[in-house]
Protein backbone atom coordinates (compact mmCIF):
# COMPACT_ATOMS: atom_id res chain seq x y z
CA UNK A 1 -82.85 -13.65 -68.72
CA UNK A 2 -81.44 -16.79 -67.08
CA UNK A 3 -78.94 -16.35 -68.93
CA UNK A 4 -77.63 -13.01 -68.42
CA UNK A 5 -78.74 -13.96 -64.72
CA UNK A 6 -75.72 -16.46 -64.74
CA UNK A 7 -73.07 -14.78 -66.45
CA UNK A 8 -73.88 -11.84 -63.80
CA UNK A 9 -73.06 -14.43 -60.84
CA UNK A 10 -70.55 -16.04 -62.29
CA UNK A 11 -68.69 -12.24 -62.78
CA UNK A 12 -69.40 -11.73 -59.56
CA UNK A 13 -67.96 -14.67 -58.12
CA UNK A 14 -64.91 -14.31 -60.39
CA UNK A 15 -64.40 -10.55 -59.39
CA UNK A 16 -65.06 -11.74 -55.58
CA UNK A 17 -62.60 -14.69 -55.62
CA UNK A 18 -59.98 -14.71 -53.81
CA UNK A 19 -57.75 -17.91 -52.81
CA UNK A 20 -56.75 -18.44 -49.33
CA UNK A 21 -59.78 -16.98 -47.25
CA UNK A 22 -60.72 -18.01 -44.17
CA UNK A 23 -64.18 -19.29 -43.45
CA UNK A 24 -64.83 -16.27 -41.03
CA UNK A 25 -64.38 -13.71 -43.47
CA UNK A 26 -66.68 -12.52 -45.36
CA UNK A 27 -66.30 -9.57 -48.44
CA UNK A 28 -69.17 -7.55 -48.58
CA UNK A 29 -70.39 -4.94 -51.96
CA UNK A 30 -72.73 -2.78 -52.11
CA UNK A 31 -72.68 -0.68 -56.13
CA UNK A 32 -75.48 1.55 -56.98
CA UNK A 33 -78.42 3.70 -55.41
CA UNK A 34 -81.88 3.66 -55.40
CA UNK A 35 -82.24 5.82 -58.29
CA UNK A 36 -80.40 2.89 -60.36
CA UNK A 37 -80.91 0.46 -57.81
CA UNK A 38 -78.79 -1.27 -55.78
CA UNK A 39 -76.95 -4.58 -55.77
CA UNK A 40 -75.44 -6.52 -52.60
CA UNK A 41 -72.59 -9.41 -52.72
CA UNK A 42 -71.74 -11.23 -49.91
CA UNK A 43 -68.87 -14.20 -51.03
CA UNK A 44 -67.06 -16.23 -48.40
CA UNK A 45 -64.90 -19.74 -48.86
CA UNK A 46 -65.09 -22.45 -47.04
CA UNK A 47 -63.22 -25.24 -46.71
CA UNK A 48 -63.73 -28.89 -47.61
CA UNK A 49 -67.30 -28.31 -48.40
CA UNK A 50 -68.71 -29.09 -52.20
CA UNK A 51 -71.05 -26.88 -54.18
CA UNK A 52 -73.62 -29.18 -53.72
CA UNK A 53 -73.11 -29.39 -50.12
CA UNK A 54 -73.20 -25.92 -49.74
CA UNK A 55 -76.52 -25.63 -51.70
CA UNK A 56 -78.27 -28.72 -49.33
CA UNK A 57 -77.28 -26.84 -46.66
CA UNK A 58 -78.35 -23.33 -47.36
CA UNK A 59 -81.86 -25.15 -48.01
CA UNK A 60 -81.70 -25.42 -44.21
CA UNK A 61 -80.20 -22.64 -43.74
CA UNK A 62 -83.10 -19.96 -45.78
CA UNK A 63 -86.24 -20.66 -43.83
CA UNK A 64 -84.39 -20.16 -40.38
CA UNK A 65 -83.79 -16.76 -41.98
CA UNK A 66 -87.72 -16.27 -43.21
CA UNK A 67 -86.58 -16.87 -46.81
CA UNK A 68 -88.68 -19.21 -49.47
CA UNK A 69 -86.39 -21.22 -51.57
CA UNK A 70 -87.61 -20.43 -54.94
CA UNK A 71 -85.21 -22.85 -57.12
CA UNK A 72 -82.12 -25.06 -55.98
CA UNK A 73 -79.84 -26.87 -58.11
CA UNK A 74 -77.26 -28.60 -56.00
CA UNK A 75 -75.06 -30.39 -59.19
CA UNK A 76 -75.30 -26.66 -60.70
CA UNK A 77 -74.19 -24.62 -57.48
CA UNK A 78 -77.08 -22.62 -57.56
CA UNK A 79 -80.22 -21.63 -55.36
CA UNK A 80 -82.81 -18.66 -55.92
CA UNK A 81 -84.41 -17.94 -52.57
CA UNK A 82 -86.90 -14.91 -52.14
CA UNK A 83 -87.55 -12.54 -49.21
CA UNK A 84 -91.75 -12.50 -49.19
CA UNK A 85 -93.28 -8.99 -49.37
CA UNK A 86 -94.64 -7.85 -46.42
CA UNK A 87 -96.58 -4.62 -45.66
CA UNK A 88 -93.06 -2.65 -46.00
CA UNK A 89 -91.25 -3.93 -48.87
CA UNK A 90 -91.84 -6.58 -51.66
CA UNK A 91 -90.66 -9.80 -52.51
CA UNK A 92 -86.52 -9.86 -52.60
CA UNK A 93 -85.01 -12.06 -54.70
CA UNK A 94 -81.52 -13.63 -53.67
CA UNK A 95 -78.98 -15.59 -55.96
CA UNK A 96 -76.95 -18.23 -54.22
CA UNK A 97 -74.11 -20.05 -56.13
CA UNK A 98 -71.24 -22.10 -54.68
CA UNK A 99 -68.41 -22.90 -56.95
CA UNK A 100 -65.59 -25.55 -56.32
CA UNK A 101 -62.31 -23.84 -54.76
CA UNK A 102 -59.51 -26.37 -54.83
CA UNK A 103 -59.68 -26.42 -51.06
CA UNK A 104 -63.79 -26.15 -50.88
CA UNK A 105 -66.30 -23.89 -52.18
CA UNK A 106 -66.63 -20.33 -52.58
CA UNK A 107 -70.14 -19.26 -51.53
CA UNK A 108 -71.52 -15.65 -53.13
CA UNK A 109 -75.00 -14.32 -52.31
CA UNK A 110 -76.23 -11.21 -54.50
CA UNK A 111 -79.34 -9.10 -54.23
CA UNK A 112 -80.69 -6.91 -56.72
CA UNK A 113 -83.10 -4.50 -55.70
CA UNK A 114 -85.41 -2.46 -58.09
CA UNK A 115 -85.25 1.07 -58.51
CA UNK A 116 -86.45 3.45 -56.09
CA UNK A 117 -86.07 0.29 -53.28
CA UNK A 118 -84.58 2.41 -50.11
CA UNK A 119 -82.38 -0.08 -47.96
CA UNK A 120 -80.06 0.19 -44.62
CA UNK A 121 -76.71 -1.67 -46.56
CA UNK A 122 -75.09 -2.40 -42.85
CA UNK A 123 -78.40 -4.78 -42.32
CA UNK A 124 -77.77 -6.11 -45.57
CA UNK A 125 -74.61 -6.73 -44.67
CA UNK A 126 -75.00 -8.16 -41.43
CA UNK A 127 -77.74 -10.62 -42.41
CA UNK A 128 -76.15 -12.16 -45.50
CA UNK A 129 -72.91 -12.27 -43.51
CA UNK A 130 -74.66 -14.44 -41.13
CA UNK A 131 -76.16 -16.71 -43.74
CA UNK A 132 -73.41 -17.52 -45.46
CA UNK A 133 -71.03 -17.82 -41.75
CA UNK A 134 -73.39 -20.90 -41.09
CA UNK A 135 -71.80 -22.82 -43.47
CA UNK A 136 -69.65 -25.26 -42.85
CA UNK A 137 -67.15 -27.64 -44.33
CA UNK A 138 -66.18 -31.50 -43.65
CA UNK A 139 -69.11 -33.17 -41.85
CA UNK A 140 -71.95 -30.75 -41.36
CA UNK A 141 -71.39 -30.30 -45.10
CA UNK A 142 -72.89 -33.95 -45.46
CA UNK A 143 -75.16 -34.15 -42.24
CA UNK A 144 -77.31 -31.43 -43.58
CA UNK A 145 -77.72 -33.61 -46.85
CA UNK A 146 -78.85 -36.09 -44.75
CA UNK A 147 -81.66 -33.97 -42.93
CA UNK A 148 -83.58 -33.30 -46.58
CA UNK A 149 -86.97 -34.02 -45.88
């Protein structure tokens, strides 16, 4: 399952790549339906930040955002974080992975929701947007290293 988990993400991030963008934008998928369910991709770049960098600070980053950080491997570029259920929807899984650009990191987030899961994509949209916009390169890259508890 892992596995197939990572070749998925790193497709993604392959298909999503694209050299030369600017930290503000961000590209933004949505494939499927909730009768096959539905998959989200968010992928930005930003530059001079490192995969592990980018993983330290979307640990900081997920709580602000009421997400659980389920697994994060900053030398692997890769973070699992988790939406909790609440009385109208259960738990959402999220896949974070930042891979080295050779000006920075490319950042993807991807959400798979199960079948028959009804979702509003412009708020998925807007939210994972946001996450991955409060990245940054060069120094806050490192501060929010240092701020690990």
């Amino acid at each position: 399952m892992m596995t197939s988990r990572r070749l998925t993400i790193a497709l993604a991030v392959t298909l999503c790549a694209t050299p030369g963008i600017a930290q503000a934008t961000c590209q933004f998928t949505a494939i499927g339906n909730p009768l096959t369910g539905t998959r989200y991709t968010a992928a930005t770049s930003i530059p001079n930040l490192t995969p592990a960098g980018a993983v330290n600070q979307m640990r900081i980053i997920a709580p602000q955002e009421k997400l659980d950080v389920v697994s994060a491997n900053p030398a692997a570029g890769q973070m699992e974080l988790e939406l909790p259920e609440s009385f109208t929807h259960k738990a959402i899984l999220f896949d974070f992975t930042a891979v080295a650009e050779p000006n920075g990191t490319r950042a993807l987030l991807l959400v798979k929701l199960r079948v028959g899961a009804l979702s509003g994509e412009e708020s998925f949209k807007k939210d994972m947007c946001a996450m991955l916009a409060k990245l940054q390169g060069a120094k806050a890259g490192a501060g929010a290293k240092k701020k690990q508890p």
